[in-house]
Protein backbone atom coordinates (compact mmCIF):
# COMPACT_ATOMS: atom_id res chain seq x y z
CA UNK A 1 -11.85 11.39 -11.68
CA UNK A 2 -10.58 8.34 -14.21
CA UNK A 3 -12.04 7.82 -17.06
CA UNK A 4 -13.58 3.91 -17.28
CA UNK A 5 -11.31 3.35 -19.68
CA UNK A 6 -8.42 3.61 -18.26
CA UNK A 7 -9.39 2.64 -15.02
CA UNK A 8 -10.00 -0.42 -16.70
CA UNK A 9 -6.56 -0.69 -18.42
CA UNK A 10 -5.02 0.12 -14.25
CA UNK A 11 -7.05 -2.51 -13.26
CA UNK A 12 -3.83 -5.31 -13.59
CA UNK A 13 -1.52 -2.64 -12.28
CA UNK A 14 -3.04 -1.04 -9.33
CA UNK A 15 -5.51 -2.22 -6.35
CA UNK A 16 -8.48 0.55 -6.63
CA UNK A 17 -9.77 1.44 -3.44
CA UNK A 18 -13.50 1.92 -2.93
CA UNK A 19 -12.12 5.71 -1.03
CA UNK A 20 -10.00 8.43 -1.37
CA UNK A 21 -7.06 7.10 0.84
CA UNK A 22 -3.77 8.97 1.60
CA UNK A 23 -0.58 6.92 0.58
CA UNK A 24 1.04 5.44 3.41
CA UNK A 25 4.47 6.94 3.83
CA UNK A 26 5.71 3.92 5.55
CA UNK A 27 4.78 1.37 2.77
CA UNK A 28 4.84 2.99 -0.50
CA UNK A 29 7.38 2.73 -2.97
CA UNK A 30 10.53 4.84 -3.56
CA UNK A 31 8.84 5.74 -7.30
CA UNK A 32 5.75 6.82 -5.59
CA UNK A 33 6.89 8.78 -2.51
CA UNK A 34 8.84 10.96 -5.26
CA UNK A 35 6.21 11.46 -7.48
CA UNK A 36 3.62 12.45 -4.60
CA UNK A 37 6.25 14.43 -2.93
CA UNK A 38 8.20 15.95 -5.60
CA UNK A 39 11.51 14.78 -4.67
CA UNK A 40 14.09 13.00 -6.23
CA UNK A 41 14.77 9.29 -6.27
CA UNK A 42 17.74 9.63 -3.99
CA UNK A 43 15.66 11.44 -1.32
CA UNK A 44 12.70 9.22 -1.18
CA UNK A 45 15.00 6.09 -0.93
CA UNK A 46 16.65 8.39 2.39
CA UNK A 47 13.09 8.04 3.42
CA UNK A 48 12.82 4.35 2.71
CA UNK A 49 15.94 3.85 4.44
CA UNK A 50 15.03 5.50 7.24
CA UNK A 51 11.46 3.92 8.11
CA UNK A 52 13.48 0.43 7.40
CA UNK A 53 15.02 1.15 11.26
CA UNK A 54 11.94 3.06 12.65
CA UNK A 55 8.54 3.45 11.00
CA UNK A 56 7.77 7.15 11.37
CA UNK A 57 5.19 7.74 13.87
CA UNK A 58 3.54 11.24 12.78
CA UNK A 59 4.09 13.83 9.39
CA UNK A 60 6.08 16.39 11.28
CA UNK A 61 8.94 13.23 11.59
CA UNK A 62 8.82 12.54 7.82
CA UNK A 63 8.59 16.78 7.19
CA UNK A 64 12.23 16.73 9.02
CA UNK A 65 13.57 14.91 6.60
CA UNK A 66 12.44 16.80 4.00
CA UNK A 67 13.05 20.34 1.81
CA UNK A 68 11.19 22.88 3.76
CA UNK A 69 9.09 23.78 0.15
CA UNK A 70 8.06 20.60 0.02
CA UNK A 71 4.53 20.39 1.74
CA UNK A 72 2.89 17.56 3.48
CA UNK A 73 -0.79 17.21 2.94
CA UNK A 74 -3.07 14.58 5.12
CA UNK A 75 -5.82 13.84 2.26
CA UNK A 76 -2.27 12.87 0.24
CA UNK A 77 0.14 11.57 2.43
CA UNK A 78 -0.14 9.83 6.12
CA UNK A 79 1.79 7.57 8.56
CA UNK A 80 -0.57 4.43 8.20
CA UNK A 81 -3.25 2.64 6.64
CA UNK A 82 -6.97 1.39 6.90
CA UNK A 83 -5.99 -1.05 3.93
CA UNK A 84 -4.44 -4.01 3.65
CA UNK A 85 -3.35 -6.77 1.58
CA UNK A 86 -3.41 -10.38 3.11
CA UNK A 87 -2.16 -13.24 0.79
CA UNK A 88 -1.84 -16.68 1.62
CA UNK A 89 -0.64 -19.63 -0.26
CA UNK A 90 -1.59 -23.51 0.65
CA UNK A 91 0.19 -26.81 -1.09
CA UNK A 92 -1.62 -29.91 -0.66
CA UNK A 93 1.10 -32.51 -2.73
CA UNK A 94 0.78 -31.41 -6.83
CA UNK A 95 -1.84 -29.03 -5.60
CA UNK A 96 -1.72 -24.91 -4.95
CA UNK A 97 -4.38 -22.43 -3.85
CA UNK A 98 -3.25 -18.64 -3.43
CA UNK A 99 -5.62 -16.12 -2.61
CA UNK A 100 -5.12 -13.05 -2.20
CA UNK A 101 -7.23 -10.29 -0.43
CA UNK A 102 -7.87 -6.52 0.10
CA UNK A 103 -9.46 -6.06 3.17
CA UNK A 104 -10.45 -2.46 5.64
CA UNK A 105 -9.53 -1.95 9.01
CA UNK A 106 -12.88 -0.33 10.48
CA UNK A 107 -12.45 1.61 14.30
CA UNK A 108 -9.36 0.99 16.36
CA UNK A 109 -8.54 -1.08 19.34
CA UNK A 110 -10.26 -4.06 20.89
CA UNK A 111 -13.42 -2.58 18.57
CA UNK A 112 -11.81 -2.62 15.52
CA UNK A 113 -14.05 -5.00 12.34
CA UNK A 114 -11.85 -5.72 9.18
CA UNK A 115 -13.70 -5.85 6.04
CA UNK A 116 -13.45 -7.73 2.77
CA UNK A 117 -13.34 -5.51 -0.01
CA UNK A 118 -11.52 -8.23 -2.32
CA UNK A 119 -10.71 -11.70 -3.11
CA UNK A 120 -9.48 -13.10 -5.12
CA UNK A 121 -8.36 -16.98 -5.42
CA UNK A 122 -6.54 -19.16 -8.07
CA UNK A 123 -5.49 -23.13 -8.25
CA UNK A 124 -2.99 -24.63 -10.10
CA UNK A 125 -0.98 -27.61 -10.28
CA UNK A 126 2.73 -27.35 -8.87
CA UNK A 127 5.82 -27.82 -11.14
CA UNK A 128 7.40 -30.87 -10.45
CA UNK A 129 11.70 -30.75 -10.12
């Protein structure tokens, strides 16, 4: 529902996803979990506090902390994720290769496939003291 261009202008900003994904309560930033949620900065840092000590588990958990008008929808909100970001950085002497990638967790369990959606890799030559 973007238009191309400003899905193009996100594109620095924001990883697109090739699916509609639910934000995952237990990563997302204070600034988001308030605007999805409609609560105020102090209460969505209470949240981020709060999964700090104990990642929540299910909805209902994260609904208990809540107003009781404010309303908890799957397709927007959930307790985990299906995507990831991996990076990685390697130094060989002056040398340095960082790549980072977007990759899907596929099943669950001993079946589960990851997937590459993403990579993306850069080299440069390390600053010297």
């Amino acid at each position: 529902g973007v238009d191309p261009q400003s899905l193009s202008a996100l594109v620095p900003l924001v990883d697109i996803l090739p699916t509609r994904t639910p934000v995952n309560v237990n990563t997302a930033p204070r600034e988001v979990l308030a605007a999805l949620l409609g609560i105020d900065l102090g209460s969505a840092e209470r949240l981020v506090q709060m999964r700090q000590k104990t990642a929540f588990e299910a909805l209902d958990k994260v609904q208990q902390q809540l107003r009781p008008d404010v309303v908890l929808k799957e397709t927007r909100v959930n307790v985990g994720s299906s995507f990831f970001i991996v990076t990685g950085r390697l130094r060989l002497d002056e040398r340095v290769l960082e790549e980072r990638s977007v990759v899907q967790r596929r099943g669950s369990g001993a079946s589960a496939e990851v997937a590459l959606i993403r990579r993306e890799r850069s080299a440069q030559f390390a600053a010297t003291p």
